[in-house]
C-alpha atoms as a PDB file:
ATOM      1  CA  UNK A   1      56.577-162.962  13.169  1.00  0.00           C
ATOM      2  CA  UNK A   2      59.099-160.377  13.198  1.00  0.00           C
ATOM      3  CA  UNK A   3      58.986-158.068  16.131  1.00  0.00           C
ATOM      4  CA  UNK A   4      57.869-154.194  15.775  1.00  0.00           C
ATOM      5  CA  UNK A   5      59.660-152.367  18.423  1.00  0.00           C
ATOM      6  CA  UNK A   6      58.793-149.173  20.030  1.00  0.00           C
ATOM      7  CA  UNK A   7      61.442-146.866  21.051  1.00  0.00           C
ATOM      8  CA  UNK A   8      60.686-143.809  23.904  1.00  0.00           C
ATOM      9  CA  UNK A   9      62.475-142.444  27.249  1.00  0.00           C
ATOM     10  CA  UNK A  10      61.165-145.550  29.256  1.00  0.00           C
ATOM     11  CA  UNK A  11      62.852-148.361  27.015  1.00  0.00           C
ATOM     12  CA  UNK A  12      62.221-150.439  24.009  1.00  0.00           C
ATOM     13  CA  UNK A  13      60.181-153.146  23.497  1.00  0.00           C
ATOM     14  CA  UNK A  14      58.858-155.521  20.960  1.00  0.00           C
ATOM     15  CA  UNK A  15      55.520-156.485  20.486  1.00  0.00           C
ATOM     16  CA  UNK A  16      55.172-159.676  22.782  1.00  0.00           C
ATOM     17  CA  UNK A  17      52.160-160.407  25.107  1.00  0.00           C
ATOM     18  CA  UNK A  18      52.892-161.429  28.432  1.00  0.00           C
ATOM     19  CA  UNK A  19      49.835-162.668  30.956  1.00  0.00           C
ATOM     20  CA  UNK A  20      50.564-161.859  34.398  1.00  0.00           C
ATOM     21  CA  UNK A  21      48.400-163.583  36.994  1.00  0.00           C
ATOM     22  CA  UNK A  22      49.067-162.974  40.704  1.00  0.00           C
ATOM     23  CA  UNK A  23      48.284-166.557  43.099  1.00  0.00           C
ATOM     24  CA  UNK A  24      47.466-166.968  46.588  1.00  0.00           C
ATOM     25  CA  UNK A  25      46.357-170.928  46.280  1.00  0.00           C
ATOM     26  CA  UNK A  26      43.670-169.893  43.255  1.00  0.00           C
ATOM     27  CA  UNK A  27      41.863-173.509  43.182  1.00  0.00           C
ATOM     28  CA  UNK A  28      40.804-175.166  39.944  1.00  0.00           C
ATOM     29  CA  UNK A  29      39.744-171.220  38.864  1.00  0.00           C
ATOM     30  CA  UNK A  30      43.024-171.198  37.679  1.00  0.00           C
ATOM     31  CA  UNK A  31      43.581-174.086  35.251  1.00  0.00           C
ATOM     32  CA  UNK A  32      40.134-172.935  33.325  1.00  0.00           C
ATOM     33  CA  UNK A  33      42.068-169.246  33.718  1.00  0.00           C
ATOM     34  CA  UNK A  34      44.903-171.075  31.516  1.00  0.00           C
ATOM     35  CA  UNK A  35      42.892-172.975  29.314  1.00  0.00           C
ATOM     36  CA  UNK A  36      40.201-170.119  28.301  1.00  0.00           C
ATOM     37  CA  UNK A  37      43.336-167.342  27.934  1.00  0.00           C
ATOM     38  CA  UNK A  38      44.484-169.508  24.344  1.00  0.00           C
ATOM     39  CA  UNK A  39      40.810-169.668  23.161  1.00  0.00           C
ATOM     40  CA  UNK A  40      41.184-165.935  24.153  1.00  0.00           C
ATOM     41  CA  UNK A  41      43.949-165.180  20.895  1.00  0.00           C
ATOM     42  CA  UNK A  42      45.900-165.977  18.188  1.00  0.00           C
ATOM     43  CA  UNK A  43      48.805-164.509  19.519  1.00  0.00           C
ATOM     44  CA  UNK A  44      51.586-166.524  21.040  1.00  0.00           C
ATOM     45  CA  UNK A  45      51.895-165.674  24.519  1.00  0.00           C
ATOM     46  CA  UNK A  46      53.929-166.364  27.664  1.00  0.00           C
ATOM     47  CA  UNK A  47      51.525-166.412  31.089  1.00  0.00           C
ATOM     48  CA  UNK A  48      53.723-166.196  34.329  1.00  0.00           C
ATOM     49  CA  UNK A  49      52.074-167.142  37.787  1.00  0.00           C
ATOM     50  CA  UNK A  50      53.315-164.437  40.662  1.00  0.00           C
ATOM     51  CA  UNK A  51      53.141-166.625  43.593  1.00  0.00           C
ATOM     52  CA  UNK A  52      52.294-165.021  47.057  1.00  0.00           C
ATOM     53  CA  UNK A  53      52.902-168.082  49.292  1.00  0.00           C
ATOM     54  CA  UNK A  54      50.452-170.874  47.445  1.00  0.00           C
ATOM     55  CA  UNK A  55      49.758-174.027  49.445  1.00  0.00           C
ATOM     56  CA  UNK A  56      47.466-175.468  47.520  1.00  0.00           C
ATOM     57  CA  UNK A  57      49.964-177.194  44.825  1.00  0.00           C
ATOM     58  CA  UNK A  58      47.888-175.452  42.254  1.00  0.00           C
ATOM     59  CA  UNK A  59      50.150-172.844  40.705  1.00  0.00           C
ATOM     60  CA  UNK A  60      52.404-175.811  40.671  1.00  0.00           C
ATOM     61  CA  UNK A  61      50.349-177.973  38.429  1.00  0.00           C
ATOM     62  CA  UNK A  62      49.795-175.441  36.255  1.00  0.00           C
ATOM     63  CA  UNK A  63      53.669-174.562  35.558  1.00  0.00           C
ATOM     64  CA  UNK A  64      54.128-178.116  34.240  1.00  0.00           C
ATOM     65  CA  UNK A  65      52.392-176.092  30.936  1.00  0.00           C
ATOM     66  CA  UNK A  66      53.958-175.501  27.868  1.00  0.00           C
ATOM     67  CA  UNK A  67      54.543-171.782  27.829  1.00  0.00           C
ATOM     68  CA  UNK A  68      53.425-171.191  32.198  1.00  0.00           C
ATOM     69  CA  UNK A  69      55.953-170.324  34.081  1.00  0.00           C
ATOM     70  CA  UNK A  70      55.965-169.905  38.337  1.00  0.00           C
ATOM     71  CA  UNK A  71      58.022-167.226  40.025  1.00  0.00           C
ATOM     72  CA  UNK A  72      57.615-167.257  43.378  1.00  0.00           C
ATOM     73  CA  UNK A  73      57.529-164.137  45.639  1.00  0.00           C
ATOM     74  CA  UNK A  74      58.916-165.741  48.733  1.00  0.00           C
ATOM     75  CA  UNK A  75      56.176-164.302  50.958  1.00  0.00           C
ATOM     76  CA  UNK A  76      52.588-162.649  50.340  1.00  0.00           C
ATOM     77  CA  UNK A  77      53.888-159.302  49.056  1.00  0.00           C
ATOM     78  CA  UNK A  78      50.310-158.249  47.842  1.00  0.00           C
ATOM     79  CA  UNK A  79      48.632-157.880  44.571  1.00  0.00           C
ATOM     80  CA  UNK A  80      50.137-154.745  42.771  1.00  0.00           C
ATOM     81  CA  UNK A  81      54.025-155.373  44.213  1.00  0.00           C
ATOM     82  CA  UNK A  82      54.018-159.101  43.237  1.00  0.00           C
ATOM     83  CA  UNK A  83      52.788-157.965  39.313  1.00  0.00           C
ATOM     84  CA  UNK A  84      55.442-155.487  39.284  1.00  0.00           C
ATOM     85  CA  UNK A  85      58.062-157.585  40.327  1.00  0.00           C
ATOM     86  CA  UNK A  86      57.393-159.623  37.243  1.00  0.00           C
ATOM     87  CA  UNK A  87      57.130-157.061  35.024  1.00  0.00           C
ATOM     88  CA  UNK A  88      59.835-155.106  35.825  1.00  0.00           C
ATOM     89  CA  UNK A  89      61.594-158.746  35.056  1.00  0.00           C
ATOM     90  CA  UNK A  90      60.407-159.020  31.471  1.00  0.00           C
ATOM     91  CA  UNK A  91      62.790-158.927  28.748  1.00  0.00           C
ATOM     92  CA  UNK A  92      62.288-156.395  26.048  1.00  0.00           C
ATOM     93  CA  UNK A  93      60.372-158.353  23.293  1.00  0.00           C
ATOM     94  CA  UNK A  94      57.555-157.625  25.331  1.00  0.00           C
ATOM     95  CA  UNK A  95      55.292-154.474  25.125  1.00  0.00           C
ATOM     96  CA  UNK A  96      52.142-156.068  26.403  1.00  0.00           C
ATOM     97  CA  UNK A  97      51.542-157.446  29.716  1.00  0.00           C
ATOM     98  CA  UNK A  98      48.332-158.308  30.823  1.00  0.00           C
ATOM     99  CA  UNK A  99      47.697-158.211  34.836  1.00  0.00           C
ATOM    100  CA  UNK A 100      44.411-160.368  36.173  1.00  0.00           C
ATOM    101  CA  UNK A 101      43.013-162.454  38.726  1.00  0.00           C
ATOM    102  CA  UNK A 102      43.509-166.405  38.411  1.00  0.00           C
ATOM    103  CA  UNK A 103      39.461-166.498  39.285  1.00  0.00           C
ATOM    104  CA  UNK A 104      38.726-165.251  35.295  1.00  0.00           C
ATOM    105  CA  UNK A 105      37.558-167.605  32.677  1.00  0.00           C
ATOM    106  CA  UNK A 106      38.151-165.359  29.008  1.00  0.00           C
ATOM    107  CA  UNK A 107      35.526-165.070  26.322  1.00  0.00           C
ATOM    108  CA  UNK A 108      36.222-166.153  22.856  1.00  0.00           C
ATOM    109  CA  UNK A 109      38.673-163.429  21.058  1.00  0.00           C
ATOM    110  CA  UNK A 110      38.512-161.436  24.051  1.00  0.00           C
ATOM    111  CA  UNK A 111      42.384-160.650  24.595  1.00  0.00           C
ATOM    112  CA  UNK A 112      42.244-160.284  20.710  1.00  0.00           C
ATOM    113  CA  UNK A 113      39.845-157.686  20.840  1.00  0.00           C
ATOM    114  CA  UNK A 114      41.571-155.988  23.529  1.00  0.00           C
ATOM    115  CA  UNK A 115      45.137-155.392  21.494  1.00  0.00           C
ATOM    116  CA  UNK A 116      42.432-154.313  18.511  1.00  0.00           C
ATOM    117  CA  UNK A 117      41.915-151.382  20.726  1.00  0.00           C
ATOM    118  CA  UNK A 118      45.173-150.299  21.408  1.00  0.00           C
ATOM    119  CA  UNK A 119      45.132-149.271  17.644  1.00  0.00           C
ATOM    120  CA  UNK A 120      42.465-147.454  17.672  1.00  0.00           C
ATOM    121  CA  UNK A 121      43.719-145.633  20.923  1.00  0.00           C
ATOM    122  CA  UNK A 122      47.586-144.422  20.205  1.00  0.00           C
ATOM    123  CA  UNK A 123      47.176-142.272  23.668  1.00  0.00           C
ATOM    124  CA  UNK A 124      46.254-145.407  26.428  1.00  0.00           C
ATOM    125  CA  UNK A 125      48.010-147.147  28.732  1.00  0.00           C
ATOM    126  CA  UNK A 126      45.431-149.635  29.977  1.00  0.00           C
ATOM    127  CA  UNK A 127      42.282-151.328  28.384  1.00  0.00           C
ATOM    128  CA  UNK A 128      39.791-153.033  30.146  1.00  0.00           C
ATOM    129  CA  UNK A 129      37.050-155.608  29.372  1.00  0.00           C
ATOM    130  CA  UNK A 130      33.559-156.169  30.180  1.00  0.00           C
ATOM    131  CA  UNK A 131      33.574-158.493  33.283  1.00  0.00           C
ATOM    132  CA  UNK A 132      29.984-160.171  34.206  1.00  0.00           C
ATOM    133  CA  UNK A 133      29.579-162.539  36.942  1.00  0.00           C
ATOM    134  CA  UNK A 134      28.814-166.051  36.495  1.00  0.00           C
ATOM    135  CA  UNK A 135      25.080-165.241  36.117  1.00  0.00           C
ATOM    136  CA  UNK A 136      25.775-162.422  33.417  1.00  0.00           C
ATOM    137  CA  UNK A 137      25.840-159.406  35.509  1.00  0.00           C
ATOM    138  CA  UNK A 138      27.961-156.778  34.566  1.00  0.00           C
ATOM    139  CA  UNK A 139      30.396-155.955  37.399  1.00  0.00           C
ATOM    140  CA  UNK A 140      30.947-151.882  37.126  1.00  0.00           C
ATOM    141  CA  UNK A 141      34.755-151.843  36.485  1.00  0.00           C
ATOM    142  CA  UNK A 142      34.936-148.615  34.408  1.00  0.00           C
ATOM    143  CA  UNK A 143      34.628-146.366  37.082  1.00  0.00           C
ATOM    144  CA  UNK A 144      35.288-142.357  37.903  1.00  0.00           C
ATOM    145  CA  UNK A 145      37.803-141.437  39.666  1.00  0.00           C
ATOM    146  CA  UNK A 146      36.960-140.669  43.620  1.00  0.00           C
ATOM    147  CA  UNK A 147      36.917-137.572  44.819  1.00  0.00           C
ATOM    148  CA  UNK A 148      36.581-136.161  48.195  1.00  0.00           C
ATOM    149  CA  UNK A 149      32.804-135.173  47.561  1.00  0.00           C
ATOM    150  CA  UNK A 150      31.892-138.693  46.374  1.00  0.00           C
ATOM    151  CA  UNK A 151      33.933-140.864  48.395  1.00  0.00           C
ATOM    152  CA  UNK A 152      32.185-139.421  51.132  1.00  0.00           C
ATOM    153  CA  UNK A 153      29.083-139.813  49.898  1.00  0.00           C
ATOM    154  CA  UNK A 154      29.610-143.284  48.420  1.00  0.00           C
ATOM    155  CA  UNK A 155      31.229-144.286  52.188  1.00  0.00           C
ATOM    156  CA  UNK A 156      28.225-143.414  53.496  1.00  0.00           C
ATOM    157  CA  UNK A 157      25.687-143.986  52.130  1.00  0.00           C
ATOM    158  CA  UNK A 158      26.403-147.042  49.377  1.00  0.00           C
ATOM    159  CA  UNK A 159      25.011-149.384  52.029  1.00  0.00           C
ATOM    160  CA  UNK A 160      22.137-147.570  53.255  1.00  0.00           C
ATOM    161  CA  UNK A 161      21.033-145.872  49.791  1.00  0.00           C
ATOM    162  CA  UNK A 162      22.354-147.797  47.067  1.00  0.00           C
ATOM    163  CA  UNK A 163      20.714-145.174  44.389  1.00  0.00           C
ATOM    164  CA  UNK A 164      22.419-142.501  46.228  1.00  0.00           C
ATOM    165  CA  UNK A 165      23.878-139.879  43.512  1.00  0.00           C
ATOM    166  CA  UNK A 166      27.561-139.908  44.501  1.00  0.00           C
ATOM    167  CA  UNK A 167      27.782-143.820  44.168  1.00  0.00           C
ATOM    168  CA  UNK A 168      26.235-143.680  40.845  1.00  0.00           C
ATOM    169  CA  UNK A 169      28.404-140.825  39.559  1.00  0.00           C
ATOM    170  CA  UNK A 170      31.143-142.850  40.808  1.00  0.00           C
ATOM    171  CA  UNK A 171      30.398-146.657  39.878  1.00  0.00           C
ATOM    172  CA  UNK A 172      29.226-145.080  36.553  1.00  0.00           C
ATOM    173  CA  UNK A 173      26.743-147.833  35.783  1.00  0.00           C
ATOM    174  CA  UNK A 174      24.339-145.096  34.832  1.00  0.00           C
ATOM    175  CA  UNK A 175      26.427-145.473  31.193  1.00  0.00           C
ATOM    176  CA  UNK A 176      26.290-147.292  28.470  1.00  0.00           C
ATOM    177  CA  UNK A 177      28.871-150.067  27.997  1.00  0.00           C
ATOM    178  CA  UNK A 178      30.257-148.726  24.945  1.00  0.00           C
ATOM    179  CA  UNK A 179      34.062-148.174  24.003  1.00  0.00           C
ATOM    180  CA  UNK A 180      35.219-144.770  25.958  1.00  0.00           C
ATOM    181  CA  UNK A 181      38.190-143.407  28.125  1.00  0.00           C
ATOM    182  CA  UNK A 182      37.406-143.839  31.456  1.00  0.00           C
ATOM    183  CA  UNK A 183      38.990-142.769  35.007  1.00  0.00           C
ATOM    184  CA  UNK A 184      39.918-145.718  35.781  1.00  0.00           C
ATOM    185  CA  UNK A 185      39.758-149.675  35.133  1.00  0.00           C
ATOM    186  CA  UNK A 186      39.152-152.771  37.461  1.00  0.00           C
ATOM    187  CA  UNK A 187      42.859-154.468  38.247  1.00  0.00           C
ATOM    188  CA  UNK A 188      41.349-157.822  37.826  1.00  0.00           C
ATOM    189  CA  UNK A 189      41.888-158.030  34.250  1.00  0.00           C
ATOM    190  CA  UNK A 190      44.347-155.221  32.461  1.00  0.00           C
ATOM    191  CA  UNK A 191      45.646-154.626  29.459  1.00  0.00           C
ATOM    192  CA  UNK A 192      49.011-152.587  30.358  1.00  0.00           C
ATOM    193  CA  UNK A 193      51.357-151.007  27.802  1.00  0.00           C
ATOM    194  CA  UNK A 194      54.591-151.777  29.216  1.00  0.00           C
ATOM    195  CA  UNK A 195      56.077-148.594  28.201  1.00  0.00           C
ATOM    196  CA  UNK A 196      53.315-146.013  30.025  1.00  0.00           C
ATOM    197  CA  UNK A 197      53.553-148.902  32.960  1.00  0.00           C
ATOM    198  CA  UNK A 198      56.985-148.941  33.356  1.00  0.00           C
ATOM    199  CA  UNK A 199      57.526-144.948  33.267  1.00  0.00           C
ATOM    200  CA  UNK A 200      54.792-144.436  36.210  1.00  0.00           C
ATOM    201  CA  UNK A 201      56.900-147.655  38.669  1.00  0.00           C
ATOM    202  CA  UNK A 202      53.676-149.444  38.077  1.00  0.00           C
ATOM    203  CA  UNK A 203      51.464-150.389  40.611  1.00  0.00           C
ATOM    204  CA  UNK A 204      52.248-148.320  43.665  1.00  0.00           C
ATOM    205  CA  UNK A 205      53.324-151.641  46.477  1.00  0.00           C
ATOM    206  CA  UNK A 206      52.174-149.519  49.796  1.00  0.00           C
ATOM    207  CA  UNK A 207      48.835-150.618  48.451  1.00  0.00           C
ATOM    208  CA  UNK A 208      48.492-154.145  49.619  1.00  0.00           C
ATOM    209  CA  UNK A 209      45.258-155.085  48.194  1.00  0.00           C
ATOM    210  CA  UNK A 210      42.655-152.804  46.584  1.00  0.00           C
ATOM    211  CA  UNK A 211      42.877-149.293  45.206  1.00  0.00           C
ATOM    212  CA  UNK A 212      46.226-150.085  43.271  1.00  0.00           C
ATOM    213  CA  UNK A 213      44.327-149.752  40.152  1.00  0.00           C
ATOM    214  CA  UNK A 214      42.251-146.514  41.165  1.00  0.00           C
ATOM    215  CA  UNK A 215      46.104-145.471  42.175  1.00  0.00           C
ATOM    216  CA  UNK A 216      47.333-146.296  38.690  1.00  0.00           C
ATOM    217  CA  UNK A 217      44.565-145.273  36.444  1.00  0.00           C
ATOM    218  CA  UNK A 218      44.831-141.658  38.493  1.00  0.00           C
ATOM    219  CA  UNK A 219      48.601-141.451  37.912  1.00  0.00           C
ATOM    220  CA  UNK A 220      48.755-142.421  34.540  1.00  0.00           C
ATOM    221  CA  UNK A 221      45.941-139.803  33.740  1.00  0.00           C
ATOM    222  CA  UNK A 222      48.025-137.261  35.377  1.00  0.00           C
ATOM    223  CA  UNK A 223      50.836-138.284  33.035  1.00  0.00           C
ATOM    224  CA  UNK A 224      48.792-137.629  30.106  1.00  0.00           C
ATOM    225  CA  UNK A 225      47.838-141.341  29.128  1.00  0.00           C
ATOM    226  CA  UNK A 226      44.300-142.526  28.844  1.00  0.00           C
ATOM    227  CA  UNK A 227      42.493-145.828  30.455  1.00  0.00           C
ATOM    228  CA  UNK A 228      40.393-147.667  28.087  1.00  0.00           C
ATOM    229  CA  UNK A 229      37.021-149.624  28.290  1.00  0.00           C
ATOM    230  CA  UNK A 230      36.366-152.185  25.315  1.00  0.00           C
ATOM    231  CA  UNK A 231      33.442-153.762  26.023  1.00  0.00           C
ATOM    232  CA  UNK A 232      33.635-155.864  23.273  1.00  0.00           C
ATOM    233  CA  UNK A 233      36.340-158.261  25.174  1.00  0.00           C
ATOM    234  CA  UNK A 234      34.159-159.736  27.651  1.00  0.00           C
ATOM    235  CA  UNK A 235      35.591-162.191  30.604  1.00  0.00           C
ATOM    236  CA  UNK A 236      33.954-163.941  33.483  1.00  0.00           C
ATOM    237  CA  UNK A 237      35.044-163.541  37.079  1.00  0.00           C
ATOM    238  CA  UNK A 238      34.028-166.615  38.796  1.00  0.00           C
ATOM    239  CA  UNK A 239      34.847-165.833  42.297  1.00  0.00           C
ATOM    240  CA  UNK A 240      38.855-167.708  43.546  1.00  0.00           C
ATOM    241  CA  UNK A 241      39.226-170.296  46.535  1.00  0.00           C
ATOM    242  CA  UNK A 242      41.368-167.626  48.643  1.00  0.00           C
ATOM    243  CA  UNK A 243      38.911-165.434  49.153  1.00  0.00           C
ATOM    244  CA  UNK A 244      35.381-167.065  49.290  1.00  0.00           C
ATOM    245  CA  UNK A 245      33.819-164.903  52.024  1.00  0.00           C
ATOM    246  CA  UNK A 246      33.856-160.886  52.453  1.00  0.00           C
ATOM    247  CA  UNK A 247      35.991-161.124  55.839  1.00  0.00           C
ATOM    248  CA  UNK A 248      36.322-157.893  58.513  1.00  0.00           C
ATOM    249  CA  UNK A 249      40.185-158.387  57.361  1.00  0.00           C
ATOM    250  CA  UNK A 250      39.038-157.445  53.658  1.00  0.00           C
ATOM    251  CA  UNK A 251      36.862-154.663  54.455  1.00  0.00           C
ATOM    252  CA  UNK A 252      39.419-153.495  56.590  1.00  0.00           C
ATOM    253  CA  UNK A 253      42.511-154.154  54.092  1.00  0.00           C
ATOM    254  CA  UNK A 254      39.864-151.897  51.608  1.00  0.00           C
ATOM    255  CA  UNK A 255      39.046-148.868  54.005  1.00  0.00           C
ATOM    256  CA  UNK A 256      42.211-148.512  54.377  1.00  0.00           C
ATOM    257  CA  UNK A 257      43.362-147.902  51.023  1.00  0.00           C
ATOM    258  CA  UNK A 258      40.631-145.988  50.093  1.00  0.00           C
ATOM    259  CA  UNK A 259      42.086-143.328  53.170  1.00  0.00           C
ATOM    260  CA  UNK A 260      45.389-143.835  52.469  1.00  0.00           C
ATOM    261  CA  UNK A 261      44.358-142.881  48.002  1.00  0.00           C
ATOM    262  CA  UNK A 262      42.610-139.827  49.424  1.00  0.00           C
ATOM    263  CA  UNK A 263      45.515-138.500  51.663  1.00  0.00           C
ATOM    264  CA  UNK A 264      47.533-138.822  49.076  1.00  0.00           C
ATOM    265  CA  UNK A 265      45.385-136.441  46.766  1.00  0.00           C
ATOM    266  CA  UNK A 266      44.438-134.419  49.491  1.00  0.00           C
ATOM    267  CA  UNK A 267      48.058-133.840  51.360  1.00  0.00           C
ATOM    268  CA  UNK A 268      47.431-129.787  52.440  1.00  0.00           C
ATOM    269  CA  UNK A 269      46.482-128.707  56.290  1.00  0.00           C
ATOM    270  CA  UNK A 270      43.478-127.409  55.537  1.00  0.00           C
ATOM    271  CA  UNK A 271      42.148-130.762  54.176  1.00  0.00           C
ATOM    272  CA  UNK A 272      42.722-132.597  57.614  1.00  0.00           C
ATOM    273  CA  UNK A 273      39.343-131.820  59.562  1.00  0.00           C
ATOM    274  CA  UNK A 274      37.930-133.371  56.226  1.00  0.00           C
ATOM    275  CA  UNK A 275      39.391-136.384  56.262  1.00  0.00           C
ATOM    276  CA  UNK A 276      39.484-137.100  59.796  1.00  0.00           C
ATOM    277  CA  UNK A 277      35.567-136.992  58.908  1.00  0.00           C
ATOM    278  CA  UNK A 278      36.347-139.378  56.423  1.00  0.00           C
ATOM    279  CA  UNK A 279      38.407-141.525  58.277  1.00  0.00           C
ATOM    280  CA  UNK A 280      35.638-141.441  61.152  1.00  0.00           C
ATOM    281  CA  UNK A 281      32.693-142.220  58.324  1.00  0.00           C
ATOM    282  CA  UNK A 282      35.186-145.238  56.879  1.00  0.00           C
ATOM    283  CA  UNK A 283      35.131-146.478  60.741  1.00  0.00           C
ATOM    284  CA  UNK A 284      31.583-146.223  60.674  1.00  0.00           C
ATOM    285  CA  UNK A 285      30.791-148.151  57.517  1.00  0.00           C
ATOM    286  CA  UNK A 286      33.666-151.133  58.234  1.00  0.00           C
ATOM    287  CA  UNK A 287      31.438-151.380  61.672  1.00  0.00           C
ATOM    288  CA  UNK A 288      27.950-151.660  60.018  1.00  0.00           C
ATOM    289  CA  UNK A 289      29.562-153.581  57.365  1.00  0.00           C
ATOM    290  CA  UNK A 290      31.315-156.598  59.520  1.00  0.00           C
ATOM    291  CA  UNK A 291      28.099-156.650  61.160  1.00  0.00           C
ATOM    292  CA  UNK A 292      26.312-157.902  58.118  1.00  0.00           C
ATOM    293  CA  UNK A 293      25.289-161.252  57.824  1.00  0.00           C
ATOM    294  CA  UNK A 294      27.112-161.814  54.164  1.00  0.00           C
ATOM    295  CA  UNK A 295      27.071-165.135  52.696  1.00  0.00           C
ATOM    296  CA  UNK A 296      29.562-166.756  50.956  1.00  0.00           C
ATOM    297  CA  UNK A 297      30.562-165.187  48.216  1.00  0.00           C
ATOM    298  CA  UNK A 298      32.782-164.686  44.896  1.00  0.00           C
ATOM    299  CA  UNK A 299      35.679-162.097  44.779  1.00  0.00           C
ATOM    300  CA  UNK A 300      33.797-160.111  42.037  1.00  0.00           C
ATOM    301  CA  UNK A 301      31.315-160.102  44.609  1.00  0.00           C
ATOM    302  CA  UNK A 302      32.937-159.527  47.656  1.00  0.00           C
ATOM    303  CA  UNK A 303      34.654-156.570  45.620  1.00  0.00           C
ATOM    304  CA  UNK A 304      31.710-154.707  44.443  1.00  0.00           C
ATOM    305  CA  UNK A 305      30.180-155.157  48.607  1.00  0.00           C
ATOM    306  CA  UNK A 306      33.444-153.423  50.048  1.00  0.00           C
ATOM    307  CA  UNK A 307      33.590-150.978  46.384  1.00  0.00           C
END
């Protein structure tokens, strides 16, 4: 196949797919990850394991694969800095990197269906698929962007009044799963184009775990590219072996980036008494929350508890 390539300000790059899939001792999820991603296309593709400190021998296993390869990050530098440490490392034959979980198992065509899109939409820098659990539910991963008025509300109130107008504004599962620009998509499974990746520093690192991709989809928006969901690429998020129960470290690790995306919107004076409110709600709700007597649980799961 000869190589189309793609010249602008940020670089030039052919049209190779790369998988990127971030570890932290994934289990067996992550040999069905491997073997359901090349049911997932016809394109030849190069999957690279960013290793956070696995102990389990598994991302080991899996780099004795034709076409895996493991770079390890020396230490647990989080989900968003360990993807962009391999991306950044790419060479330029590849446009396409896809960043997910090792926890997914891909439905047939789906990563096909996915670089279908990016035809049809010139203008985006990520695509996203429909994700369902491993009983079919869809997981709400084409979401608004947060604001102050409905992160308050959703803080509050998600728990307590599920229905609540500011979570369902926000969660969008009101809509329709049809093909449509969206605020932002779930980092579990992303379609990035290199080029609008590379020219925002990807995944902002002070985020160690969750809100890099509200971060992302926000900044790239603000740079005038679009976020994509294609429904018709469907995937499965099982739920990985590192993170089988919704722990007071993971609601915290989430509380805190949600604060820490809203500062950052919200930097002015007059904005403080606001989100020291918010801050104080956020307290509130990681209380009520570790109280809870959650079960165990799959990531998907434990995401949309602490979402």
């Amino acid at each position: 196949m000869t190589a189309v390539t793609k010249t602008t300000g940020s670089g030039t790059y052919g049209d190779g797919v790369a998988v990127v899939t971030v570890t932290y001792s994934p289990g067996r999820t992550l040999e069905r990850f491997i073997e359901t991603l090349a049911k997932s296309t016809t394109r030849q593709l190069r999957v690279v394991l960013a290793d956070n400190g696995s102990t389990d021998g598994t991302p080991e296993l899996a780099a004795e694969r034709d076409g895996v390869v493991l770079v390890r990050m020396g230490e647990n530098l989080g989900y968003g800095a360990a993807a962009n440490k391999v991306v950044f490392g790419l060479d330029d034959s590849v446009g396409w990197v896809v960043v997910a979980n090792p926890d997914l198992e891909w439905g047939s065509d789906a990563l096909d269906r996915l670089l279908e899109a990016t035809e049809r939409w010139p203008a985006a820098a990520t695509f996203g698929p429909l994700i369902t659990d491993p009983h079919g539910a869809v997981y709400p991963s084409a979401r608004s962007l947060p604001t102050l008025a409905s992160g308050i509300g959703h803080a509050l109130f998600a728990r307590l009044w599920p229905a609540n107008p500011w979570t369902r504004a926000y969660r969008q599962e009101d809509v329709a799963p049809a093909e449509r620009a969206t605020g932002w998509l779930s980092g579990s499974c992303l379609l990035l184009r290199r080029e609008a990746f590379e020219a925002v520093q990807g995944f902002d690192p002070r985020y160690f775990m969750y809100f890099e991709d509200v971060d992302l989809g926000d900044r790239l928006g603000r740079a005038g590219w679009l976020n994509v969901y294609v429904p018709s690429a469907q995937v499965m998020h099982v739920g990985g072996h590192a993170t089988t129960r919704v722990s007071r470290r993971m609601l915290a690790t989430h509380h805190a980036s949600a604060y820490r995306y809203l500062t950052d919107r919200y930097p002015r004076a007059y904005w403080k008494p606001i989100l020291a409110a918010v801050r104080l709600g956020l307290a509130i709700r990681l209380r009520m929350a570790s109280r809870a007597p959650y079960p165990h649980t799959t990531t998907s799961v434990a995401r949309d508890v602490v979402e």
